[in-house]
N, C-alpha and C. Protein backbone atom coordinates (compact mmCIF):
# COMPACT_ATOMS: atom_id res chain seq x y z
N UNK A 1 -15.36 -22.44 3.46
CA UNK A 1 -15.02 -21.30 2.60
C UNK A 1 -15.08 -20.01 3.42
N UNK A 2 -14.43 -19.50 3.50
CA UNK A 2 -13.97 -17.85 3.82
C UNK A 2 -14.82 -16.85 3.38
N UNK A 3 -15.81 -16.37 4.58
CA UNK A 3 -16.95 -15.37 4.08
C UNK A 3 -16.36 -14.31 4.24
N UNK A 4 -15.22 -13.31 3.12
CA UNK A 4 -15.17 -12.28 3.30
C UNK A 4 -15.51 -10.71 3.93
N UNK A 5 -16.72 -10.69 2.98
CA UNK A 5 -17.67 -9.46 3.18
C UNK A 5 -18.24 -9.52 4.66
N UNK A 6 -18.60 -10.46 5.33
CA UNK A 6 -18.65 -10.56 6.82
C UNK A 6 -17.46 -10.36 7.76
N UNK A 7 -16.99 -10.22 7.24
CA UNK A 7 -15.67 -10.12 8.34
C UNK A 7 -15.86 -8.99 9.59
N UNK A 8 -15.90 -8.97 10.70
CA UNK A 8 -16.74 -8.33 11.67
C UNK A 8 -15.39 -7.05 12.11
N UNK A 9 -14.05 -7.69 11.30
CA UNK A 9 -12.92 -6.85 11.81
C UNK A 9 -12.78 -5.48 10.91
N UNK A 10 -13.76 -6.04 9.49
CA UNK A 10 -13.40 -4.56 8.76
C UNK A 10 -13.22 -3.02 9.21
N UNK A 11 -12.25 -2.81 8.36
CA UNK A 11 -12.20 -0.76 8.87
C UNK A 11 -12.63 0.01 7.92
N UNK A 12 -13.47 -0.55 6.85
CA UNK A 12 -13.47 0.13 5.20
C UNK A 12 -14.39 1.39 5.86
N UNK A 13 -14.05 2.33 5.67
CA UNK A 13 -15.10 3.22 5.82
C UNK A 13 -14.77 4.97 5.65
N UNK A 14 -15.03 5.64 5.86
CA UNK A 14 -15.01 6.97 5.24
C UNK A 14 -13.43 7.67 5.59
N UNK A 15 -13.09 7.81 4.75
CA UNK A 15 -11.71 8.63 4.86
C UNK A 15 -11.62 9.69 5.88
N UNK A 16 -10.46 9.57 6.51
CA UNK A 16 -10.22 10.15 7.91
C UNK A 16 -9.71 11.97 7.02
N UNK A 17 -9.15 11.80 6.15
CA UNK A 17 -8.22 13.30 5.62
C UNK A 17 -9.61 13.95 5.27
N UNK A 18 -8.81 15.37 5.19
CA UNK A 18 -9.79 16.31 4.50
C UNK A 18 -9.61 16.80 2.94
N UNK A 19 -8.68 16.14 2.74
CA UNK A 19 -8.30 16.50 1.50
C UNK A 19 -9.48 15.40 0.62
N UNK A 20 -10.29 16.07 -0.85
CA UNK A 20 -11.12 15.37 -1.49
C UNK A 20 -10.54 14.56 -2.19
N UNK A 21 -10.61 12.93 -1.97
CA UNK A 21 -10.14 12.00 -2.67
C UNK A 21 -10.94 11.68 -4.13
N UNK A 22 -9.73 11.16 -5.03
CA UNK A 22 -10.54 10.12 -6.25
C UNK A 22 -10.82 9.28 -6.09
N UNK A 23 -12.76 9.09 -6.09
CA UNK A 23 -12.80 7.47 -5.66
C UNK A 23 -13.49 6.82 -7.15
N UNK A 24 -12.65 5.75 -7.47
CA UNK A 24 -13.42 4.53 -8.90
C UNK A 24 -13.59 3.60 -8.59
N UNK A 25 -14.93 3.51 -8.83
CA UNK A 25 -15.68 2.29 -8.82
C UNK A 25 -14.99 1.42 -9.61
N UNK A 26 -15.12 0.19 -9.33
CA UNK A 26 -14.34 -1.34 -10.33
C UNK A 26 -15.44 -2.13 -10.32
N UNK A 27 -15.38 -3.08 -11.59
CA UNK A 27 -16.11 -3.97 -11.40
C UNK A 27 -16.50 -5.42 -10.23
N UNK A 28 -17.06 -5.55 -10.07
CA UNK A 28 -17.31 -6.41 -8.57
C UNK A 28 -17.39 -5.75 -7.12
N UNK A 29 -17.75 -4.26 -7.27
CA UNK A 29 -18.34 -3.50 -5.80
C UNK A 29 -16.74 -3.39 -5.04
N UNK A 30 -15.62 -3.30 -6.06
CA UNK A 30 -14.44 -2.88 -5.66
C UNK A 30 -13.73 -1.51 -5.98
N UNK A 31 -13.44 -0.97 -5.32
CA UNK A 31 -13.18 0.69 -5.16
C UNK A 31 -11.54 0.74 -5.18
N UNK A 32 -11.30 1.60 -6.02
CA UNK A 32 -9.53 2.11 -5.87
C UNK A 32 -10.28 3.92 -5.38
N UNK A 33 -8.86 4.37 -4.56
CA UNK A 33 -9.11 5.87 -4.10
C UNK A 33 -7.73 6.28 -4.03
N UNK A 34 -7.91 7.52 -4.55
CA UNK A 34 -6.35 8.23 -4.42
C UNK A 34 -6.68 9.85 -3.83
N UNK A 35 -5.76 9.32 -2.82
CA UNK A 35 -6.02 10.80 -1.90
C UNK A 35 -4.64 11.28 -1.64
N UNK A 36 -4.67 12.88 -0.93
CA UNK A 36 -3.50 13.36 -0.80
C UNK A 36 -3.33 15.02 -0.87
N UNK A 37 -2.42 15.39 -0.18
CA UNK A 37 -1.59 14.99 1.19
C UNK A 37 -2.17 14.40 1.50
N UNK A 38 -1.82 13.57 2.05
CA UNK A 38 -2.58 13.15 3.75
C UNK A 38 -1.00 12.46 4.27
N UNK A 39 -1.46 12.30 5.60
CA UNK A 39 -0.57 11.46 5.74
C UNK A 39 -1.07 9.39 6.69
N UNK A 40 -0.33 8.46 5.61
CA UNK A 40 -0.95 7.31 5.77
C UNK A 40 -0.97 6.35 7.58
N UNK A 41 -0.54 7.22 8.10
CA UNK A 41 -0.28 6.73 9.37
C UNK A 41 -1.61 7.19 10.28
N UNK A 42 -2.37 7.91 9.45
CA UNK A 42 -3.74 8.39 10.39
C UNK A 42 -4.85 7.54 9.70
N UNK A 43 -4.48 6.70 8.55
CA UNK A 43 -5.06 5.73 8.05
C UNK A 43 -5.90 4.95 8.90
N UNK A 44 -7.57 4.55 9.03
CA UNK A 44 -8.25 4.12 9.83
C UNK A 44 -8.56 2.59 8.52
N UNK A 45 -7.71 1.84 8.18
CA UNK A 45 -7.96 0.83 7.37
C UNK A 45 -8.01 -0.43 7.99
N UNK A 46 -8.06 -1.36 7.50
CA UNK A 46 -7.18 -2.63 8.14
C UNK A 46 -6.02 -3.00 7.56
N UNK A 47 -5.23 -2.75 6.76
CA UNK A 47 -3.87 -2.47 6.73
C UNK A 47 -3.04 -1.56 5.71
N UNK A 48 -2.24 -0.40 6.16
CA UNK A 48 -1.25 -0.16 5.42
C UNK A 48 -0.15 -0.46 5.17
N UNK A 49 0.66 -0.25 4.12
CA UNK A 49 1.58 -1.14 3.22
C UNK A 49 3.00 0.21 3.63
N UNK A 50 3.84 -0.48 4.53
CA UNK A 50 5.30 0.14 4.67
C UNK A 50 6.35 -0.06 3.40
N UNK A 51 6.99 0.97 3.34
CA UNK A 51 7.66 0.93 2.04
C UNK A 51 9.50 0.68 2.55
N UNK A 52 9.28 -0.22 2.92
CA UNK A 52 10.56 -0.85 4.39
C UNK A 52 11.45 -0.74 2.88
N UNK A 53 13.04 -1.30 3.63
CA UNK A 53 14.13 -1.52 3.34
C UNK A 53 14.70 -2.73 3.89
N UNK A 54 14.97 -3.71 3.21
CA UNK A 54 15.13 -5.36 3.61
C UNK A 54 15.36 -5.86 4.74
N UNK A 55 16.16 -4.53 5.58
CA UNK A 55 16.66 -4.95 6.97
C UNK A 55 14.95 -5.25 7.63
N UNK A 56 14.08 -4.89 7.82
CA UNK A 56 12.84 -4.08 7.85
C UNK A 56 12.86 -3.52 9.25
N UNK A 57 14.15 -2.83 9.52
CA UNK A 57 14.56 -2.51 11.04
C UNK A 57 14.08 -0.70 10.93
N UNK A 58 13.30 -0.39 9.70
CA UNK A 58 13.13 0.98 9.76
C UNK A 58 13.99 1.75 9.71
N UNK A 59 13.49 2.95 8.52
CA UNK A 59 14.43 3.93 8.22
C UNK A 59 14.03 5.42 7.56
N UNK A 60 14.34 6.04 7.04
CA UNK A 60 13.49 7.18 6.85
C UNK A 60 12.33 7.21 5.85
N UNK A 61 11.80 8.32 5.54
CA UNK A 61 10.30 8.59 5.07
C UNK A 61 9.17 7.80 5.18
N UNK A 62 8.33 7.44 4.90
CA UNK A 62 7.28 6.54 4.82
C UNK A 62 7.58 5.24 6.26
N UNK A 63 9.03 4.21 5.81
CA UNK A 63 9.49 3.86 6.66
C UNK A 63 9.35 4.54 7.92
N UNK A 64 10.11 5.63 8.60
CA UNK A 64 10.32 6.34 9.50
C UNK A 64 9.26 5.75 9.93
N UNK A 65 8.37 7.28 9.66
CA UNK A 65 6.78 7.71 10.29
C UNK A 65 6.15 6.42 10.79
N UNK A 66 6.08 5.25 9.92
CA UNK A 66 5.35 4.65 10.22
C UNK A 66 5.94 3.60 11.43
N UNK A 67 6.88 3.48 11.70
CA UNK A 67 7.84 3.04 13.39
C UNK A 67 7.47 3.95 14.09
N UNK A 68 7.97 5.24 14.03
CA UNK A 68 7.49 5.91 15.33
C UNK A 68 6.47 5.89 15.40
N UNK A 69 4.99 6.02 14.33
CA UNK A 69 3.74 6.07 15.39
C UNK A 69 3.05 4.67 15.20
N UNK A 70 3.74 4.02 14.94
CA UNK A 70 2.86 2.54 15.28
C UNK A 70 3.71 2.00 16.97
N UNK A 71 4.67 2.12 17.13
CA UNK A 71 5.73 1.96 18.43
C UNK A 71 6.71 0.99 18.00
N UNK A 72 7.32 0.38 19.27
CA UNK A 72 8.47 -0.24 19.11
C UNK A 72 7.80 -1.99 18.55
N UNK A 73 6.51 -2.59 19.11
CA UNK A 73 5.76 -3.60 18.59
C UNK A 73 6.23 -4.24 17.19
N UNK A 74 5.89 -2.72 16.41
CA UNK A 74 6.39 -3.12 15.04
C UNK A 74 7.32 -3.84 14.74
N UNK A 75 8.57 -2.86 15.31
CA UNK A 75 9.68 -3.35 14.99
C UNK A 75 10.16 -4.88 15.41
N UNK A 76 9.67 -5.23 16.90
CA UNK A 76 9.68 -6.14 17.79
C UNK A 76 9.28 -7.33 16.35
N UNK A 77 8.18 -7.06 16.24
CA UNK A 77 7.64 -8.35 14.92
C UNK A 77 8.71 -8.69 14.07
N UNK A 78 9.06 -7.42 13.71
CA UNK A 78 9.90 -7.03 11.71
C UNK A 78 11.44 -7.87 12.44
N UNK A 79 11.88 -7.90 13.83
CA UNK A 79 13.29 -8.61 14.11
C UNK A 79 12.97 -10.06 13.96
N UNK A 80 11.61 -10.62 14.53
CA UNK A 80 11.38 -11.95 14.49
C UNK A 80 11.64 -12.53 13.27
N UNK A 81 10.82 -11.55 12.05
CA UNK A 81 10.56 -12.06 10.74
C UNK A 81 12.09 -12.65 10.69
N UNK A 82 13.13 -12.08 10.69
CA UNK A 82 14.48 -11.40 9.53
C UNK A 82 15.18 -12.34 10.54
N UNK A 83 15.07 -12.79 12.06
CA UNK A 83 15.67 -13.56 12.61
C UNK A 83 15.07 -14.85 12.01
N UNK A 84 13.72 -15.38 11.60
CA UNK A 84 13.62 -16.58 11.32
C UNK A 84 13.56 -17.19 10.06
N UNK A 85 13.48 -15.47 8.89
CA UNK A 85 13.44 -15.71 7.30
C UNK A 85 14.68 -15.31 6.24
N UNK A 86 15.56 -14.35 6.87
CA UNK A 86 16.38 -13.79 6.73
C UNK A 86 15.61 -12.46 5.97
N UNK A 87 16.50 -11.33 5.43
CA UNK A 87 16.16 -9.61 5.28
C UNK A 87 15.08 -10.10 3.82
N UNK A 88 14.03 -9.56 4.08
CA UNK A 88 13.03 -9.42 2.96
C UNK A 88 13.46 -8.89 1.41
N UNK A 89 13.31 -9.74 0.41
CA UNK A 89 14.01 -9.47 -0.71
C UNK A 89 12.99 -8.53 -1.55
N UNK A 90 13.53 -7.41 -2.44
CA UNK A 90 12.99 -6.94 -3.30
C UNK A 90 11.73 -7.14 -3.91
N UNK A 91 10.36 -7.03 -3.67
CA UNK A 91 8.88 -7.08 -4.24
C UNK A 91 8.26 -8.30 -3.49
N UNK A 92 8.72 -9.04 -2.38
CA UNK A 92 8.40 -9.54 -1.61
C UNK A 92 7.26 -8.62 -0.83
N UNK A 93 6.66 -9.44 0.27
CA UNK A 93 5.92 -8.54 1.30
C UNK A 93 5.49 -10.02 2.46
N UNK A 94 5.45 -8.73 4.17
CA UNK A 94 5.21 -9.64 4.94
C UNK A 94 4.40 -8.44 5.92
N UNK A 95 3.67 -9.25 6.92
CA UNK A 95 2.73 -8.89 7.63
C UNK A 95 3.19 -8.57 9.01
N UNK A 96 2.70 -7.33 9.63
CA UNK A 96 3.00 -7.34 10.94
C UNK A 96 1.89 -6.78 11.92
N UNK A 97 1.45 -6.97 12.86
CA UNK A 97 0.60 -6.23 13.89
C UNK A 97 0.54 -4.72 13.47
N UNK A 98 -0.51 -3.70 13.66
CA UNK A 98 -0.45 -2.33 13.51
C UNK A 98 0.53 -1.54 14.40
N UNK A 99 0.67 -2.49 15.99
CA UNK A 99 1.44 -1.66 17.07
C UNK A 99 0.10 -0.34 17.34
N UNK A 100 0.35 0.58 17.74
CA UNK A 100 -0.49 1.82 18.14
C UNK A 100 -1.21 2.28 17.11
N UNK A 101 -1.51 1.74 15.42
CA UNK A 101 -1.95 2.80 14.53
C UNK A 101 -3.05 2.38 14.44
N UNK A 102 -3.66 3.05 13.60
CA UNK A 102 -5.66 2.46 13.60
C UNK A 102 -5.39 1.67 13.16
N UNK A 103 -4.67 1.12 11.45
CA UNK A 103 -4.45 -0.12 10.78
C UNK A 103 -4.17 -1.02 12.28
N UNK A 104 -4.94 -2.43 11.76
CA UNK A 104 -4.56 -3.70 12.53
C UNK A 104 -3.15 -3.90 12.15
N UNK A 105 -3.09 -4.36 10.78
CA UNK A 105 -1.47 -4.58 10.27
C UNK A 105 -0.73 -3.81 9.83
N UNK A 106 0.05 -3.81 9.55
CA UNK A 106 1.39 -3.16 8.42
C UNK A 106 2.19 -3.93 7.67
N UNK A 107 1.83 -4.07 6.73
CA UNK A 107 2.63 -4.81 5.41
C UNK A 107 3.80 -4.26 4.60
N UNK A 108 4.47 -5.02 5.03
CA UNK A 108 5.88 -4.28 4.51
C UNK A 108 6.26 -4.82 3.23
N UNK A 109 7.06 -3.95 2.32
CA UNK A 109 7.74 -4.34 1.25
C UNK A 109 8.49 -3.44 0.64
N UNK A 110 9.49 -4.26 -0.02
CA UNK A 110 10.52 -3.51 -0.32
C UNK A 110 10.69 -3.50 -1.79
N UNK A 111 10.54 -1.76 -2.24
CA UNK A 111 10.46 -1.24 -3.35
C UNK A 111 12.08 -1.16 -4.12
N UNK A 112 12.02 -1.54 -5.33
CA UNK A 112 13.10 -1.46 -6.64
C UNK A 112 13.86 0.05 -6.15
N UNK A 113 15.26 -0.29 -6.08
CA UNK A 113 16.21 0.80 -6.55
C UNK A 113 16.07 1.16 -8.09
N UNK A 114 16.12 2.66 -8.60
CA UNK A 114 15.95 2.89 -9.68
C UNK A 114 17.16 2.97 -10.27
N UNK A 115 17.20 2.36 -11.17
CA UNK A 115 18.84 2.44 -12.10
C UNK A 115 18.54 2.35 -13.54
N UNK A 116 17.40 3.22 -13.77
CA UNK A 116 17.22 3.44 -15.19
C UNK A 116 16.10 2.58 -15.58
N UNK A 117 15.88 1.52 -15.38
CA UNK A 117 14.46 1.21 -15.89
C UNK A 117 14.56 -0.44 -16.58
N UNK A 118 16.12 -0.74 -16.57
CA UNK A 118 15.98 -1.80 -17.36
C UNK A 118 16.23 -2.64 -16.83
N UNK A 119 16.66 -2.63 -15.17
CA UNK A 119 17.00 -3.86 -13.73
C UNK A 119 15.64 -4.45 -13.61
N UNK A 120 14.85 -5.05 -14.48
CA UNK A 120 13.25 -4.90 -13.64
C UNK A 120 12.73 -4.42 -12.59
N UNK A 121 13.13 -3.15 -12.53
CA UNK A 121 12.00 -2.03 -11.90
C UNK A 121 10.58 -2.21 -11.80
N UNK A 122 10.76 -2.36 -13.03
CA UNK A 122 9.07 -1.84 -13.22
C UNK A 122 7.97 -2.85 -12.68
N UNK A 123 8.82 -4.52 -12.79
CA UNK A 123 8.24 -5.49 -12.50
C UNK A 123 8.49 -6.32 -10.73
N UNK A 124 9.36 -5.61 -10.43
CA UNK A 124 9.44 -5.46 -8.87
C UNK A 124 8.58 -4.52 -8.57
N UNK A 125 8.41 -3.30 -8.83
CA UNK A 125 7.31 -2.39 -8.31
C UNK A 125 5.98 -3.11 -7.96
N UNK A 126 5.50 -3.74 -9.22
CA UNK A 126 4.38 -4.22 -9.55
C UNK A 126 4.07 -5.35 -9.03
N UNK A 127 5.08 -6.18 -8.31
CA UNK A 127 5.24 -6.91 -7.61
C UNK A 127 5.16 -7.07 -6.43
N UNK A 128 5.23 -5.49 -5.84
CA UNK A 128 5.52 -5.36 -3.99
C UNK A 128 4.02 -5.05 -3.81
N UNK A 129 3.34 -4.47 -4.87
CA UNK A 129 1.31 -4.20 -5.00
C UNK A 129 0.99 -5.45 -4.97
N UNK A 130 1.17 -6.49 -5.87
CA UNK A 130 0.47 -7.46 -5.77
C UNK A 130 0.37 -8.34 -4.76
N UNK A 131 2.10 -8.55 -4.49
CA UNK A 131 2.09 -9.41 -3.30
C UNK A 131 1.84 -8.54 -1.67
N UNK A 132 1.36 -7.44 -1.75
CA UNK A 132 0.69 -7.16 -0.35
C UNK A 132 -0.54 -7.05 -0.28
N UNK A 133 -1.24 -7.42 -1.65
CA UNK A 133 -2.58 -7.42 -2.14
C UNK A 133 -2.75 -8.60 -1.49
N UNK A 134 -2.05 -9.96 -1.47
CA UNK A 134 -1.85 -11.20 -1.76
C UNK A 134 -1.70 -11.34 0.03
N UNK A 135 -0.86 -10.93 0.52
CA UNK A 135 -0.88 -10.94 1.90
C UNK A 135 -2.02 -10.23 2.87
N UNK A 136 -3.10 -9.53 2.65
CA UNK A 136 -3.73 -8.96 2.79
C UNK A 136 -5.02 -9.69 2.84
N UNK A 137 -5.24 -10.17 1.70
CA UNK A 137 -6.09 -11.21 1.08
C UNK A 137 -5.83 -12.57 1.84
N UNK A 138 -4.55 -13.35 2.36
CA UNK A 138 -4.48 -14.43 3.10
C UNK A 138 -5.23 -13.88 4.75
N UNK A 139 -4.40 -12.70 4.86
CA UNK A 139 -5.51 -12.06 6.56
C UNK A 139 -6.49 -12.31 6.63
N UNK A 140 -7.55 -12.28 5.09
CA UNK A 140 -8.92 -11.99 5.35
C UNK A 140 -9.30 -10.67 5.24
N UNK A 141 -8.53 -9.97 4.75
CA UNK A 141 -8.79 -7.98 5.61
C UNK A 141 -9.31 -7.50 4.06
N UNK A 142 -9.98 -6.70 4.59
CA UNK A 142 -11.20 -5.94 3.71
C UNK A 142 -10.39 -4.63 2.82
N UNK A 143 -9.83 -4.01 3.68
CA UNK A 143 -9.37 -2.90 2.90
C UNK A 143 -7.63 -2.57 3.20
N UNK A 144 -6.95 -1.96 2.12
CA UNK A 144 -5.26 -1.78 2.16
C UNK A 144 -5.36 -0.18 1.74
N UNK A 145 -3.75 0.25 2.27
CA UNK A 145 -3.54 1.71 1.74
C UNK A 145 -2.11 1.61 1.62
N UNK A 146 -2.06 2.28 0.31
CA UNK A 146 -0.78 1.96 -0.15
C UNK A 146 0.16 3.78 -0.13
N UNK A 147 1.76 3.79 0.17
CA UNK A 147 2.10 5.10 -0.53
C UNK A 147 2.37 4.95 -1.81
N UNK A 148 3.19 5.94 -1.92
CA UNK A 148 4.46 5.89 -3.32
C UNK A 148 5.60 5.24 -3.32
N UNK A 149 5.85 4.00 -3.56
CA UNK A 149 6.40 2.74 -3.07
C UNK A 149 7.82 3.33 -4.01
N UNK A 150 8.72 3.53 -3.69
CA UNK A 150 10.26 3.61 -4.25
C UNK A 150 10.04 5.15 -4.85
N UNK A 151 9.20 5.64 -4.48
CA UNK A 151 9.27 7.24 -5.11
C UNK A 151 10.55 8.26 -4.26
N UNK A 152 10.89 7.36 -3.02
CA UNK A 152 11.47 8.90 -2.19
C UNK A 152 13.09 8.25 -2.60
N UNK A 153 13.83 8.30 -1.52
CA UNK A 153 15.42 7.78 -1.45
C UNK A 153 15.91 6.59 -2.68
N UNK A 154 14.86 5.57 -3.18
CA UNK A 154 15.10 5.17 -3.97
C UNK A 154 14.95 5.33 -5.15
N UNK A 155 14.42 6.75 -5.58
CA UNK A 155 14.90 7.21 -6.45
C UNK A 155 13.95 6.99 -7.50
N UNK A 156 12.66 5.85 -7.51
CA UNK A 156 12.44 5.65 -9.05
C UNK A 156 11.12 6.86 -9.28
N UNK A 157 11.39 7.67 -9.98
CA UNK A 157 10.92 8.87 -11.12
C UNK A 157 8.87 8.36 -10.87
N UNK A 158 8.11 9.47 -9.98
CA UNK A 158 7.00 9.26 -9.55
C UNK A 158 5.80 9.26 -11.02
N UNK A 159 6.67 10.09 -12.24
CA UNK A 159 5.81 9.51 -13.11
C UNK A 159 5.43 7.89 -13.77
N UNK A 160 6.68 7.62 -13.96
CA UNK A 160 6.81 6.12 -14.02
C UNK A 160 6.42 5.02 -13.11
N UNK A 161 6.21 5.29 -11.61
CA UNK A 161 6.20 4.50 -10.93
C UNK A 161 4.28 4.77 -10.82
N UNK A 162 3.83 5.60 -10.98
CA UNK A 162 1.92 5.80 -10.96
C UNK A 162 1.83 4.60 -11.66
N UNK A 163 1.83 4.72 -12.86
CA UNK A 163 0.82 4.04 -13.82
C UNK A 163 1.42 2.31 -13.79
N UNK A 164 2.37 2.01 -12.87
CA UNK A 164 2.89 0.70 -12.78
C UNK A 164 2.48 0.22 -11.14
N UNK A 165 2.06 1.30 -11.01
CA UNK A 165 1.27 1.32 -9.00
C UNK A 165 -0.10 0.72 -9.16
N UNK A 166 -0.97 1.98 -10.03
CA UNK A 166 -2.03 1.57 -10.15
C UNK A 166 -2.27 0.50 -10.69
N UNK A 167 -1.70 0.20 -12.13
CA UNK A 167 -2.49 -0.97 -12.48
C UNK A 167 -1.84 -2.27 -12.23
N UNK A 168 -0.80 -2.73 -11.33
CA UNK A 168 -0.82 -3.56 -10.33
C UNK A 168 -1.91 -3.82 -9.30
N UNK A 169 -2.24 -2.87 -8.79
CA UNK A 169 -3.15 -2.64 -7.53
C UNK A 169 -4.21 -3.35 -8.40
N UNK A 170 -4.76 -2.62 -9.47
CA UNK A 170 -5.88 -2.72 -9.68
C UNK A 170 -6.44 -4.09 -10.20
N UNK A 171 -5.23 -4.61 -11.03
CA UNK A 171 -5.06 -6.34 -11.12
C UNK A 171 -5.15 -7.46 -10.28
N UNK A 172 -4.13 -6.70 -9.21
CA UNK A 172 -4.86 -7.55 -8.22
C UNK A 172 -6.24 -7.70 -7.28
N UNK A 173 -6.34 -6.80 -7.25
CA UNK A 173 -7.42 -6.17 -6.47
C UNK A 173 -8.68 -7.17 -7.20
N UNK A 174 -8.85 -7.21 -8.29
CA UNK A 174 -9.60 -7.78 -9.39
C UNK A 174 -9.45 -9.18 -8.65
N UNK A 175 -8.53 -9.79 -8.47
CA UNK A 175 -7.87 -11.07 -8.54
C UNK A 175 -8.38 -12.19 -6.72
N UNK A 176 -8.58 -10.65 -6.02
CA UNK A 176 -8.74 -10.73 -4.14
C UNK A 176 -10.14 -11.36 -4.01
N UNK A 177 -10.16 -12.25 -3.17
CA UNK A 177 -11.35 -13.23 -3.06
C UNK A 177 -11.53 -11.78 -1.16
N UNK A 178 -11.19 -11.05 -0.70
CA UNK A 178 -11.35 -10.15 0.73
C UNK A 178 -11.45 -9.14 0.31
N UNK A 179 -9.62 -8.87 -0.26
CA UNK A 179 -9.50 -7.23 0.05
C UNK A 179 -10.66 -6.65 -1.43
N UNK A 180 -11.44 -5.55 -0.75
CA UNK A 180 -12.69 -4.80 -1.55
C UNK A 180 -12.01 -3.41 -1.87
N UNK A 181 -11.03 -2.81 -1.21
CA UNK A 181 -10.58 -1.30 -1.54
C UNK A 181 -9.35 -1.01 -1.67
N UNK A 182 -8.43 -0.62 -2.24
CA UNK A 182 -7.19 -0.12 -2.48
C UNK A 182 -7.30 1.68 -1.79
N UNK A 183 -6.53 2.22 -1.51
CA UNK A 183 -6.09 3.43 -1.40
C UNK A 183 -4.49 3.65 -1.38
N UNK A 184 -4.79 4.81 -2.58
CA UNK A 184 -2.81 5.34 -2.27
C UNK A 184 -3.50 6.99 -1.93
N UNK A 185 -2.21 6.65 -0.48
CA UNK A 185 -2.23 7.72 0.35
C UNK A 185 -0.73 8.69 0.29
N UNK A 186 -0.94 9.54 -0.56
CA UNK A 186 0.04 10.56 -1.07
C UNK A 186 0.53 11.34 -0.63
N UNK A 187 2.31 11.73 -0.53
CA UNK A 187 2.25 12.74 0.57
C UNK A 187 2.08 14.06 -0.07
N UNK A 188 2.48 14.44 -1.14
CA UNK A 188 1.80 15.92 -1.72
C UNK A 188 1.37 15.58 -2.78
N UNK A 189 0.88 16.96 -3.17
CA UNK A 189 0.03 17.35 -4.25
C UNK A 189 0.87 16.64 -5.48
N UNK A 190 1.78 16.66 -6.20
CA UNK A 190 2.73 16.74 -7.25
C UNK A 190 2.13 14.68 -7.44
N UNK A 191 2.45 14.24 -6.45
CA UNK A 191 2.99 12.99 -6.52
C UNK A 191 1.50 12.67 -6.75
N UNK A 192 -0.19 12.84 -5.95
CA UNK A 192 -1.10 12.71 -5.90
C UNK A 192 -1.78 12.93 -7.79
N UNK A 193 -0.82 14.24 -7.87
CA UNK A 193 -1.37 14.62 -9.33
C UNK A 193 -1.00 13.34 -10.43
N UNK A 194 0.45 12.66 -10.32
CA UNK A 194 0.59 11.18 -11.34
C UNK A 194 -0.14 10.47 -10.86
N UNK A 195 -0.39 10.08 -9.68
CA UNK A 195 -1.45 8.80 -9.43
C UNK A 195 -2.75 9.20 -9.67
N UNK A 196 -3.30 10.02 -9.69
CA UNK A 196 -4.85 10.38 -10.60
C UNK A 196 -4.64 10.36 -11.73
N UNK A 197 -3.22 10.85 -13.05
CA UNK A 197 -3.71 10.53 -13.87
C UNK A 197 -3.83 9.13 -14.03
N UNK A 198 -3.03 8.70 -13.93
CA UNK A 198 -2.67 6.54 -14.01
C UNK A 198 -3.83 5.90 -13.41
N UNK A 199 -5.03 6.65 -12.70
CA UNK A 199 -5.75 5.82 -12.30
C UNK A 199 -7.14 6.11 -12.92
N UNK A 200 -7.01 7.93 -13.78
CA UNK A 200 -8.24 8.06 -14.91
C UNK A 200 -7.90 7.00 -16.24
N UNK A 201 -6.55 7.00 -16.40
CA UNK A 201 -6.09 6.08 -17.50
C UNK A 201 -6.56 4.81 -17.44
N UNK A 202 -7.23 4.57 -16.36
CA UNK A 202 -8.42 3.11 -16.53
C UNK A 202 -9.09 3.56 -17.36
N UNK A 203 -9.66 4.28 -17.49
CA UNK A 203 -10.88 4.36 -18.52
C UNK A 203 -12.14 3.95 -17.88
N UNK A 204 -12.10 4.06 -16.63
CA UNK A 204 -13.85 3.68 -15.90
C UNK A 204 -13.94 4.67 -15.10
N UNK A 205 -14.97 5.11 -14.56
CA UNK A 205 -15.98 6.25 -14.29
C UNK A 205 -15.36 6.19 -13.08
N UNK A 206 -15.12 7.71 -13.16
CA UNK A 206 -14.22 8.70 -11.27
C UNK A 206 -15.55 8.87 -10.84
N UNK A 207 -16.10 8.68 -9.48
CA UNK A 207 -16.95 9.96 -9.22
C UNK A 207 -16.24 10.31 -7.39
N UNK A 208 -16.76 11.52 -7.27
CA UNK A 208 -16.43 12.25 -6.55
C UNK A 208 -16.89 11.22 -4.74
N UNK A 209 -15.75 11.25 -3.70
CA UNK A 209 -16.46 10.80 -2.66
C UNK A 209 -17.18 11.90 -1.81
């Protein structure tokens, strides 16, 4: 059996930003945190979650940033995948080396085009959380950081997409025999402000980190 909480590789530990995060306690000594600005590439976790595009050959925002400062490694992995699985489908997720970033890995997945709400959006969203929860959890790895998964170029509306972020995350998270912490790492204020409310909308006790 798989002794989690020992895992000698963990990175769980005090947030690198200066910006004051929301941290909630969960039941079972499991923590969700929502911080922001920041930006997730200075992330000291054991893995953050890329918000790729199927090719997973990298492309702008979130994507971008996180190729250029992890290096070319990344990408090197993300050609193997797509040469031996073909292009990663919609709420899927797969694992790759960190390349140069503090994260060990980078978990990629690819977030719902928004076309109104009734393509299952909502359940691909909720889908690309769980299953990098799920990939995360096969690593063994202690802690994940997530962005705003389909909030930028694809368009889907950052109020709608919080409260279908969080309580994915938080389901699974519940569900993880490893991963102990969630974080969504926000790039401004606006977007930070829906994911705090969607994550007071638990109804369990914020306290301050």
């Amino acid at each position: 059996m798989t002794n989690c909480e020992t895992n000698p590789d963990s990175r769980i530990q005090t947030l690198t930003t200066t910006s004051n995060p929301l941290r909630i306690e969960l039941h079972g000594g499991r923590i969700l945190i929502v911080v922001g600005p920041s930006d997730i590439t200075r992330e000291k976790v054991d893995a953050i979650v890329n918000a790729a595009n199927s090719s997973l050959m990298g492309g702008g925002g979130v994507d971008g940033a996180i190729h250029a400062a992890g290096g070319p490694e990344i990408k090197e992995h993300c050609r193997k995948i797509v040469a031996e699985r073909g292009p990663l489908s919609s709420g899927k997720a797969v694992a790759t080396s960190g390349g140069r970033l503090l994260a060990r890995y980078v978990i990629h997945t690819v977030g719902p085009v928004w076309s109104g709400g009734a393509r299952g959006e909502p359940e691909t969203l909720a889908s690309c959380h769980s299953e990098s929860i799920r990939v995360a959890d096969e690593l063994q790895l202690s802690s994940i950081a997530f962005p705003a998964i389909s909030t930028g170029v694809f368009g889907y509306p950052v109020e709608l997409a919080a409260p279908v972020a969080i309580g994915s995350a938080v389901e699974a998270l519940h569900s993880a025999r490893c991963v102990r912490e969630v974080r969504f790492v926000l790039y401004d204020h606006g977007t930070r402000e829906h994911f705090e409310r969607a994550a007071r909308d638990l109804r369990v006790t914020a306290q301050p980190s």
